[in-house]
C-alpha atoms as a PDB file:
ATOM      1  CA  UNK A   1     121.361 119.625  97.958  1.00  0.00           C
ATOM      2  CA  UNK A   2     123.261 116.432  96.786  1.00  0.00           C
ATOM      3  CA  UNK A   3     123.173 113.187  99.351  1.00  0.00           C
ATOM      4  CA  UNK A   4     126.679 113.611  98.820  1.00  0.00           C
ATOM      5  CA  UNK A   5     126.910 116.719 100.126  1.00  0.00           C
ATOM      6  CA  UNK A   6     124.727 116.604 102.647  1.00  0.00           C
ATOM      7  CA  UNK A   7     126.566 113.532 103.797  1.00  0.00           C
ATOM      8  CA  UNK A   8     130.088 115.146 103.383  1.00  0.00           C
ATOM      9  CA  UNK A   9     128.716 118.583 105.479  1.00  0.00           C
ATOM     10  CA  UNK A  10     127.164 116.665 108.227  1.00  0.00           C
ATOM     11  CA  UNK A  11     128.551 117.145 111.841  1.00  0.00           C
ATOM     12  CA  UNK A  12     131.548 115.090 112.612  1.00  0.00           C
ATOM     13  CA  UNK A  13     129.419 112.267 115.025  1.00  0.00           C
ATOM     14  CA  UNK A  14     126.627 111.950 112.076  1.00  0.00           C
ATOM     15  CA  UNK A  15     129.347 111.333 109.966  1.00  0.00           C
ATOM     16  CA  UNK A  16     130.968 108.921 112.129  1.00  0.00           C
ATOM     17  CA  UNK A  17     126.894 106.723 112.588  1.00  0.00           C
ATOM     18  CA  UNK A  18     127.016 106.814 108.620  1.00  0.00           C
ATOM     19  CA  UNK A  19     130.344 104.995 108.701  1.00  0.00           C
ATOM     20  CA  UNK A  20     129.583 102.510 111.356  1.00  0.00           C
ATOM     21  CA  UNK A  21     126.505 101.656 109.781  1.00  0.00           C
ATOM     22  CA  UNK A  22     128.047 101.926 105.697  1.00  0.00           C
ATOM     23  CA  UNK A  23     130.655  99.163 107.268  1.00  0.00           C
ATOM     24  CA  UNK A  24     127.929  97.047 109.473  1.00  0.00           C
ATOM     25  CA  UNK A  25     125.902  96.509 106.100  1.00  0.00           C
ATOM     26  CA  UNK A  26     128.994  95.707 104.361  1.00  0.00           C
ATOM     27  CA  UNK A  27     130.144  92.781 106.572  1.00  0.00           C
ATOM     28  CA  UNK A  28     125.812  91.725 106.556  1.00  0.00           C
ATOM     29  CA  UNK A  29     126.545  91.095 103.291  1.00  0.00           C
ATOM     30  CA  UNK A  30     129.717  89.631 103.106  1.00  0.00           C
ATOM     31  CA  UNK A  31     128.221  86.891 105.726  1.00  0.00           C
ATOM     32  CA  UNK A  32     125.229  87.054 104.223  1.00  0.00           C
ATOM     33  CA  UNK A  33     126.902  85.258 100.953  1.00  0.00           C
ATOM     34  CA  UNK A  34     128.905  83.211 102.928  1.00  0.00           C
ATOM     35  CA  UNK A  35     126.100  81.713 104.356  1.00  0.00           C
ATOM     36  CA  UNK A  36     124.660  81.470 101.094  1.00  0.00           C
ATOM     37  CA  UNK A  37     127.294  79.271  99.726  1.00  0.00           C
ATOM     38  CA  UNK A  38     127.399  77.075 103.469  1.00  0.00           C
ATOM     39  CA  UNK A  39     124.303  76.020 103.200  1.00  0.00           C
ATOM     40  CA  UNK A  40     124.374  75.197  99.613  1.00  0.00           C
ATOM     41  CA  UNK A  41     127.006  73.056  99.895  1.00  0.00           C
ATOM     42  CA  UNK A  42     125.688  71.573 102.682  1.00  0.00           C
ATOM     43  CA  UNK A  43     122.583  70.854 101.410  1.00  0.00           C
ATOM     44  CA  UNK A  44     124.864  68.961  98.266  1.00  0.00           C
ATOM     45  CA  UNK A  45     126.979  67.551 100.683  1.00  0.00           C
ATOM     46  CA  UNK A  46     124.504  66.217 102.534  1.00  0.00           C
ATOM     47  CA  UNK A  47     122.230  64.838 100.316  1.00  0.00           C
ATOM     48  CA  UNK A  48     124.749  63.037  97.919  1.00  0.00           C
ATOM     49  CA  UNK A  49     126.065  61.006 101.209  1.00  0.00           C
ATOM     50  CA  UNK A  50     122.951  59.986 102.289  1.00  0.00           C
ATOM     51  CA  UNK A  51     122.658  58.550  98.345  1.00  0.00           C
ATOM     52  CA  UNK A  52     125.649  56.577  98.916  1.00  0.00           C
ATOM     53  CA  UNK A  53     124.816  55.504 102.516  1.00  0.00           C
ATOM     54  CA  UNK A  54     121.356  53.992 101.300  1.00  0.00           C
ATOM     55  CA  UNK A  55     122.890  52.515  98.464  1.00  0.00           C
ATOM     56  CA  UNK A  56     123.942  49.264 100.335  1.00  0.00           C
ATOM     57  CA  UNK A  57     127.615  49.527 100.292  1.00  0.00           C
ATOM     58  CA  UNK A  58     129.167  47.901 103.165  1.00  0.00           C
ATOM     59  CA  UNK A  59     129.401  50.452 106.509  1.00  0.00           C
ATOM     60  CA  UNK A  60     133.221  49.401 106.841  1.00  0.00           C
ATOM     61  CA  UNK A  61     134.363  49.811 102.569  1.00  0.00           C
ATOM     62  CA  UNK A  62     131.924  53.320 103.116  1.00  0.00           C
ATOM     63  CA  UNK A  63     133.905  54.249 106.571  1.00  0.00           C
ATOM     64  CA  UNK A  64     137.527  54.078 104.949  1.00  0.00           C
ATOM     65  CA  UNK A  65     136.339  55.636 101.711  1.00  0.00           C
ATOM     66  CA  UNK A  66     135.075  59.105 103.839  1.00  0.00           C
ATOM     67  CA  UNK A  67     137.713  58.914 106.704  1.00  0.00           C
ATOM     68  CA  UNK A  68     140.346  59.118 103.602  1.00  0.00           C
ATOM     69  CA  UNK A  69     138.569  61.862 101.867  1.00  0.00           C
ATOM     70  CA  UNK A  70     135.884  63.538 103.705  1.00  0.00           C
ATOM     71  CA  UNK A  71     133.780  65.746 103.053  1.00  0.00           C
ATOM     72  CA  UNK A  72     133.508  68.913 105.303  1.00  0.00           C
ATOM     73  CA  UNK A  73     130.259  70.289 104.149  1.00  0.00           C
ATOM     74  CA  UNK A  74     128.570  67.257 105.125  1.00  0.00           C
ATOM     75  CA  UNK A  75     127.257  66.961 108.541  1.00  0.00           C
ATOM     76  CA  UNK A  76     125.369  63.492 107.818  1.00  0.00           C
ATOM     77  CA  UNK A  77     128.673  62.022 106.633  1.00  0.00           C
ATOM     78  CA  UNK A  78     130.432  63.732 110.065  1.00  0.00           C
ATOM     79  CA  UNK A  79     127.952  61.953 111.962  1.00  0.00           C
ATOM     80  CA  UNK A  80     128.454  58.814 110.404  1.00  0.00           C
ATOM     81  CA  UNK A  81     132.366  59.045 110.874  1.00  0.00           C
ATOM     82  CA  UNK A  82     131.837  59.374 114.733  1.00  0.00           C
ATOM     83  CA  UNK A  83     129.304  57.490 115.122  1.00  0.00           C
ATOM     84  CA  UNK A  84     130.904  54.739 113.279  1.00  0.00           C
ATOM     85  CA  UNK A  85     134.254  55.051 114.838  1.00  0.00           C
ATOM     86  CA  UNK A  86     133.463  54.465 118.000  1.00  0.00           C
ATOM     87  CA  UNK A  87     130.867  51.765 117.269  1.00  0.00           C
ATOM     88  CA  UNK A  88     134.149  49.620 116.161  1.00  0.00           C
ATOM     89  CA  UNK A  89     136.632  50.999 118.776  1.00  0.00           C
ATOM     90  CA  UNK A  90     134.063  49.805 121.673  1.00  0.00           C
ATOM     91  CA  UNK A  91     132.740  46.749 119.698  1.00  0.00           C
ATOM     92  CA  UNK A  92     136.440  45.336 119.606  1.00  0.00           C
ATOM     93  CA  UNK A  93     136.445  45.829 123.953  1.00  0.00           C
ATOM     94  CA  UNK A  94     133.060  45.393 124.962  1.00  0.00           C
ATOM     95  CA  UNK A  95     130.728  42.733 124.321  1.00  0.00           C
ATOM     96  CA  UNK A  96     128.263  44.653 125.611  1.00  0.00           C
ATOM     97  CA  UNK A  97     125.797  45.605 123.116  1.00  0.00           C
ATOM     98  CA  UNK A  98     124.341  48.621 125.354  1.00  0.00           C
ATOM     99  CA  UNK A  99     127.614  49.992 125.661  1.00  0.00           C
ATOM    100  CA  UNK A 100     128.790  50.234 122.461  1.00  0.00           C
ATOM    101  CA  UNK A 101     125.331  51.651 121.373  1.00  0.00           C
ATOM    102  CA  UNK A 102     125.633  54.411 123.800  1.00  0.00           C
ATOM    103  CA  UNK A 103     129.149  55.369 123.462  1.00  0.00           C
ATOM    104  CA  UNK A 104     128.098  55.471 119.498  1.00  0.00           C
ATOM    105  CA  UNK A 105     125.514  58.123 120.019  1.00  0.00           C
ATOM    106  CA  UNK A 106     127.037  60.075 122.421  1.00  0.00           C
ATOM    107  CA  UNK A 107     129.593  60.191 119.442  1.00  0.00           C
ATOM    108  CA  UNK A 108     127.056  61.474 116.690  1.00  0.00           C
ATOM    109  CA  UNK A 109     125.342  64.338 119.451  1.00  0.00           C
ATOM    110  CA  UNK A 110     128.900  65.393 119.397  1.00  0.00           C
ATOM    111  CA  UNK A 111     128.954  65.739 115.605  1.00  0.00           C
ATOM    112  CA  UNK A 112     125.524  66.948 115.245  1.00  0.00           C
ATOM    113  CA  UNK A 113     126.430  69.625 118.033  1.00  0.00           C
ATOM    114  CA  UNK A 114     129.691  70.779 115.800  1.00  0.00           C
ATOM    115  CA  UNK A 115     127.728  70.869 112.890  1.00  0.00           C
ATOM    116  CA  UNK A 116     124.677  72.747 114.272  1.00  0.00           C
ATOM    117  CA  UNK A 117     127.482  75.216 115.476  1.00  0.00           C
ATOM    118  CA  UNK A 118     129.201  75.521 112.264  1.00  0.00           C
ATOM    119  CA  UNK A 119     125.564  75.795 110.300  1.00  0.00           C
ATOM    120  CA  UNK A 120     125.000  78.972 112.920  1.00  0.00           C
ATOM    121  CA  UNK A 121     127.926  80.955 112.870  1.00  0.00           C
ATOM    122  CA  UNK A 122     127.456  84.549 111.746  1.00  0.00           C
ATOM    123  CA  UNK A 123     124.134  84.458 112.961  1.00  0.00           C
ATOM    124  CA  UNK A 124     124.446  86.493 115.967  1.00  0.00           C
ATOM    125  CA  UNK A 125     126.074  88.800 114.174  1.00  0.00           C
ATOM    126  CA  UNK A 126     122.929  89.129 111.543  1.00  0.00           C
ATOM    127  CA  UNK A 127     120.758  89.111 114.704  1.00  0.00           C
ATOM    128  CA  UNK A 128     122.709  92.341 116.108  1.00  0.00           C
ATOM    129  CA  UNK A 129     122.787  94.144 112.887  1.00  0.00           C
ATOM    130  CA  UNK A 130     119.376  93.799 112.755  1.00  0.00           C
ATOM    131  CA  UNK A 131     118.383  94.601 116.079  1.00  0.00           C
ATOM    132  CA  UNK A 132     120.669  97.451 116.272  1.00  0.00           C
ATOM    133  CA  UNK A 133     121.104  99.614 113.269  1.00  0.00           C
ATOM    134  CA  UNK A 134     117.719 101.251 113.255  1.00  0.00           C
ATOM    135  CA  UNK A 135     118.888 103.026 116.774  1.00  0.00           C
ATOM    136  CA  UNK A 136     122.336 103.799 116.026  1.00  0.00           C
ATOM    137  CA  UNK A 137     120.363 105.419 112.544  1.00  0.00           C
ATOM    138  CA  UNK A 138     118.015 106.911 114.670  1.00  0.00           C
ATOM    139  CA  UNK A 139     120.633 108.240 117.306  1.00  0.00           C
ATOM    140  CA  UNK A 140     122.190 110.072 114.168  1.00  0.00           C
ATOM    141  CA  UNK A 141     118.868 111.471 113.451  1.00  0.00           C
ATOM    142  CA  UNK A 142     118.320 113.135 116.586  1.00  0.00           C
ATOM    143  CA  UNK A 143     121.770 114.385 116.902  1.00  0.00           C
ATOM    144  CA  UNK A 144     120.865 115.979 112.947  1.00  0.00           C
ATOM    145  CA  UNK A 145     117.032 117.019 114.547  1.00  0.00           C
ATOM    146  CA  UNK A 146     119.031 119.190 117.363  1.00  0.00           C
ATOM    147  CA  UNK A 147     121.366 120.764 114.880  1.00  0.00           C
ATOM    148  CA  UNK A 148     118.639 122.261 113.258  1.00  0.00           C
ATOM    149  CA  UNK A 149     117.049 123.505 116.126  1.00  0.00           C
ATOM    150  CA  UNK A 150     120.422 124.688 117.325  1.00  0.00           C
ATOM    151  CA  UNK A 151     120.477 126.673 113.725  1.00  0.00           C
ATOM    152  CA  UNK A 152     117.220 128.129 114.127  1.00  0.00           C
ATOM    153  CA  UNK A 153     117.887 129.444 117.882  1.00  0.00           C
ATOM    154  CA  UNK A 154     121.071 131.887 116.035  1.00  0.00           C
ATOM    155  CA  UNK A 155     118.422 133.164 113.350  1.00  0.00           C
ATOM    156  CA  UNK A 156     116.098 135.710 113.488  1.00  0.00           C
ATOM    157  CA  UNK A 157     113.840 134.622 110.814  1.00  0.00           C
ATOM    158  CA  UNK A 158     113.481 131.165 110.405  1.00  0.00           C
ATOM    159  CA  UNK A 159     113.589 129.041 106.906  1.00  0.00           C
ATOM    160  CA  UNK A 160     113.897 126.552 105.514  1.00  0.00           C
ATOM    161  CA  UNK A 161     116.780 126.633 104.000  1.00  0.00           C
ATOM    162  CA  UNK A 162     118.407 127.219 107.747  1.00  0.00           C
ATOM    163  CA  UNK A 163     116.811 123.834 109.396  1.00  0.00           C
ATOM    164  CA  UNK A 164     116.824 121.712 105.922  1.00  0.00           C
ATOM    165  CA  UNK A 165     120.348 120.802 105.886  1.00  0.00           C
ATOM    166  CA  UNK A 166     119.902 119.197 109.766  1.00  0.00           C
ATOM    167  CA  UNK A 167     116.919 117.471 108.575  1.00  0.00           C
ATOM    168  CA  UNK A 168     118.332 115.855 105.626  1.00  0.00           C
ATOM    169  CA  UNK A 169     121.295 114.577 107.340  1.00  0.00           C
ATOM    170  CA  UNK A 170     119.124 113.331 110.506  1.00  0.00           C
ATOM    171  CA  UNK A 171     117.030 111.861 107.581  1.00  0.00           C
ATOM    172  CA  UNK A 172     120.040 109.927 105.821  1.00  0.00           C
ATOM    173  CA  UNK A 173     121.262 108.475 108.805  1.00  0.00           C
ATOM    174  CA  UNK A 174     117.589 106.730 109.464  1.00  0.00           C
ATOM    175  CA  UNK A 175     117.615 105.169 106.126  1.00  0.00           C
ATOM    176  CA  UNK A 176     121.208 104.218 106.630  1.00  0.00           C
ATOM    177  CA  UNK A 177     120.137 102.692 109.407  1.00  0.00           C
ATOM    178  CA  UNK A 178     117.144 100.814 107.802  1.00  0.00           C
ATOM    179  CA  UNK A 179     119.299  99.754 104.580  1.00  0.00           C
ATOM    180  CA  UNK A 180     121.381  98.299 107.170  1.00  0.00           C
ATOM    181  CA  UNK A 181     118.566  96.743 109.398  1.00  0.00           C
ATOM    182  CA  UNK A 182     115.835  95.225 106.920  1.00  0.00           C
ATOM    183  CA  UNK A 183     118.373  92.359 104.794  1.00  0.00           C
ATOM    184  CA  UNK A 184     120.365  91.682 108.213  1.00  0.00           C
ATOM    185  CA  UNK A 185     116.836  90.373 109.440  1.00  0.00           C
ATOM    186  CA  UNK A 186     115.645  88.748 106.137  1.00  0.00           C
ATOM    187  CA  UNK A 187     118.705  87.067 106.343  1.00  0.00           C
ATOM    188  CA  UNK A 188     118.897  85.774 109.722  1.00  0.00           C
ATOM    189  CA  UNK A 189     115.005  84.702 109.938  1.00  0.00           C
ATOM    190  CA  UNK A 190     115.979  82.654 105.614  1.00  0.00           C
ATOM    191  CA  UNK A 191     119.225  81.281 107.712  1.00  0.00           C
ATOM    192  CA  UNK A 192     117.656  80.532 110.819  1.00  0.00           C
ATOM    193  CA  UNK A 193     115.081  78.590 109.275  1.00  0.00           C
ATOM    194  CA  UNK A 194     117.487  76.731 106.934  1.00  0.00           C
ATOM    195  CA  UNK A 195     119.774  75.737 109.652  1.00  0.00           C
ATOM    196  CA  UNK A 196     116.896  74.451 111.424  1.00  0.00           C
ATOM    197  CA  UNK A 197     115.739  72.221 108.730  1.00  0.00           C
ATOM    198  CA  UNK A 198     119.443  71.130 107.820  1.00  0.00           C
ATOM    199  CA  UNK A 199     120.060  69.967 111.535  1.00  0.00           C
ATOM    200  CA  UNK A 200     116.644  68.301 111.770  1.00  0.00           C
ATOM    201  CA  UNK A 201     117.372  66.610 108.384  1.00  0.00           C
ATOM    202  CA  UNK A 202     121.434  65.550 110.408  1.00  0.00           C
ATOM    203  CA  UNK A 203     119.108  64.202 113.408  1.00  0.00           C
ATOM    204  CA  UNK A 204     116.828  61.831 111.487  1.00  0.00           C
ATOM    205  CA  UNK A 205     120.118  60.732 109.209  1.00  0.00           C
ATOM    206  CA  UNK A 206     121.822  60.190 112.920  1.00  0.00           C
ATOM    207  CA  UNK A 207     118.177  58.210 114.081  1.00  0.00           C
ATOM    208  CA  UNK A 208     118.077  55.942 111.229  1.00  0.00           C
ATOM    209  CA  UNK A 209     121.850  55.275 111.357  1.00  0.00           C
ATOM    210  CA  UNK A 210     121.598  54.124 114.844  1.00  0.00           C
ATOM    211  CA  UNK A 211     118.934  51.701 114.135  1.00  0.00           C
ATOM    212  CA  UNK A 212     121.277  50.353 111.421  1.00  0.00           C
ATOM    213  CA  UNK A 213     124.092  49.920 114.254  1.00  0.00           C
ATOM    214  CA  UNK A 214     121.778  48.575 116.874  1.00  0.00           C
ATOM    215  CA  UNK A 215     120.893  45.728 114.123  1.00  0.00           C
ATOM    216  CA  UNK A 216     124.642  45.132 114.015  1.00  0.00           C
ATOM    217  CA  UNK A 217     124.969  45.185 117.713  1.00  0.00           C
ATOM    218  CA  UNK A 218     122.435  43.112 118.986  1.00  0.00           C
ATOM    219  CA  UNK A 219     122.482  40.630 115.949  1.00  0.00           C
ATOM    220  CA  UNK A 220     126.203  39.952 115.079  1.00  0.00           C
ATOM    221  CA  UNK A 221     127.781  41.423 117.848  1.00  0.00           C
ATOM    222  CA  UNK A 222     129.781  44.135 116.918  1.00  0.00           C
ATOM    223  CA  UNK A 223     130.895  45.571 113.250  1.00  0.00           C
ATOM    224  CA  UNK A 224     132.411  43.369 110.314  1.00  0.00           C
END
């Protein structure tokens, strides 16, 4: 008995569990690289603005040079364009320096909140594969299980060769199930993790960057 063929004489509804979970693993992994290549490049991304912010070029020169060409993989560098945005737009009405500070970091939550979101997406999805592939596997191995037992009721003598076919197929749909299951969850709990550290590295950039506009606000009165 080939897994092919085992696979191809299965009962129409273990067929159909294979199927489901052949195309949940598939789109794991197409996500699965995608998120790969996300958090890569924002990693990069991120790290190569915060070069250029430290660097001591002026906020304003550093403003028109990302809103002109920005960079979507970087959430420090989204931050900065909101925060910095409204930091002039209130600084040119409002001389007060309390204000304008708050208006600028209600500004960056905004971006980190976007770019926290856009860091997470897919992840639900992982989480569900993962969660929920070992029972659809094992709801395909039951449904095998009684087959065989079904088979064995119609015989007189029992073998094996009447309840192995069931039992193979019930067995193929668990380790569907589990090839499925097992890199959804690696994956989510690597992703998880790495999102977690890229937003916590967003919310220290967005921290520091406000004390750098507070400076502004409180000692010259506005942006230059």
């Amino acid at each position: 008995m080939s897994i092919w063929s085992l696979v191809s004489g299965a009962t129409t509804l273990v067929q159909l569990v294979m199927l489901l979970l052949v195309a949940l693993s598939v789109m794991s992994w197409v996500m699965i690289v995608t998120r790969i290549r996300v958090i890569g490049r924002a990693r990069r991304a991120g790290a190569a603005f915060e070069d250029r912010f430290w660097s001591g070029e002026d906020l304003s020169s550093l403003y028109q040079q990302v809103k002109k060409d920005p960079d979507p993989d970087s959430g420090q560098q989204a931050i900065f364009r909101a925060g910095f945005q409204e930091f002039v737009r209130l600084s040119k009405s409002s001389r007060d320096a309390d204000a304008v500070m708050e208006g600028a970091q209600r500004a960056m939550r905004v971006a980190l909140q976007r770019e926290q979101s856009r860091l997470n997406r897919s992840l639900p999805f992982l989480a569900t594969v993962g969660s929920t592939s070992p029972y659809i596997g094992l709801f395909g191995t039951v449904w095998g299980i009684m087959n065989s037992f079904r088979a064995l009721a119609n015989v007189s003598q029992a073998t094996l060769a009447v309840v192995a076919p069931g039992i193979a197929e019930a067995l193929i749909a668990t380790a569907m199930g589990l090839f499925a299951a097992i890199p959804a969850v690696v994956a989510y709990n690597r992703f998880a993790a790495a999102t977690d550290e890229l937003v916590g590295e967003c919310e220290m950039f967005a921290e520091e960057f406000s004390s750098v506009l507070h400076r502004q606000a409180h000692g010259r009165g506005g942006a230059q």
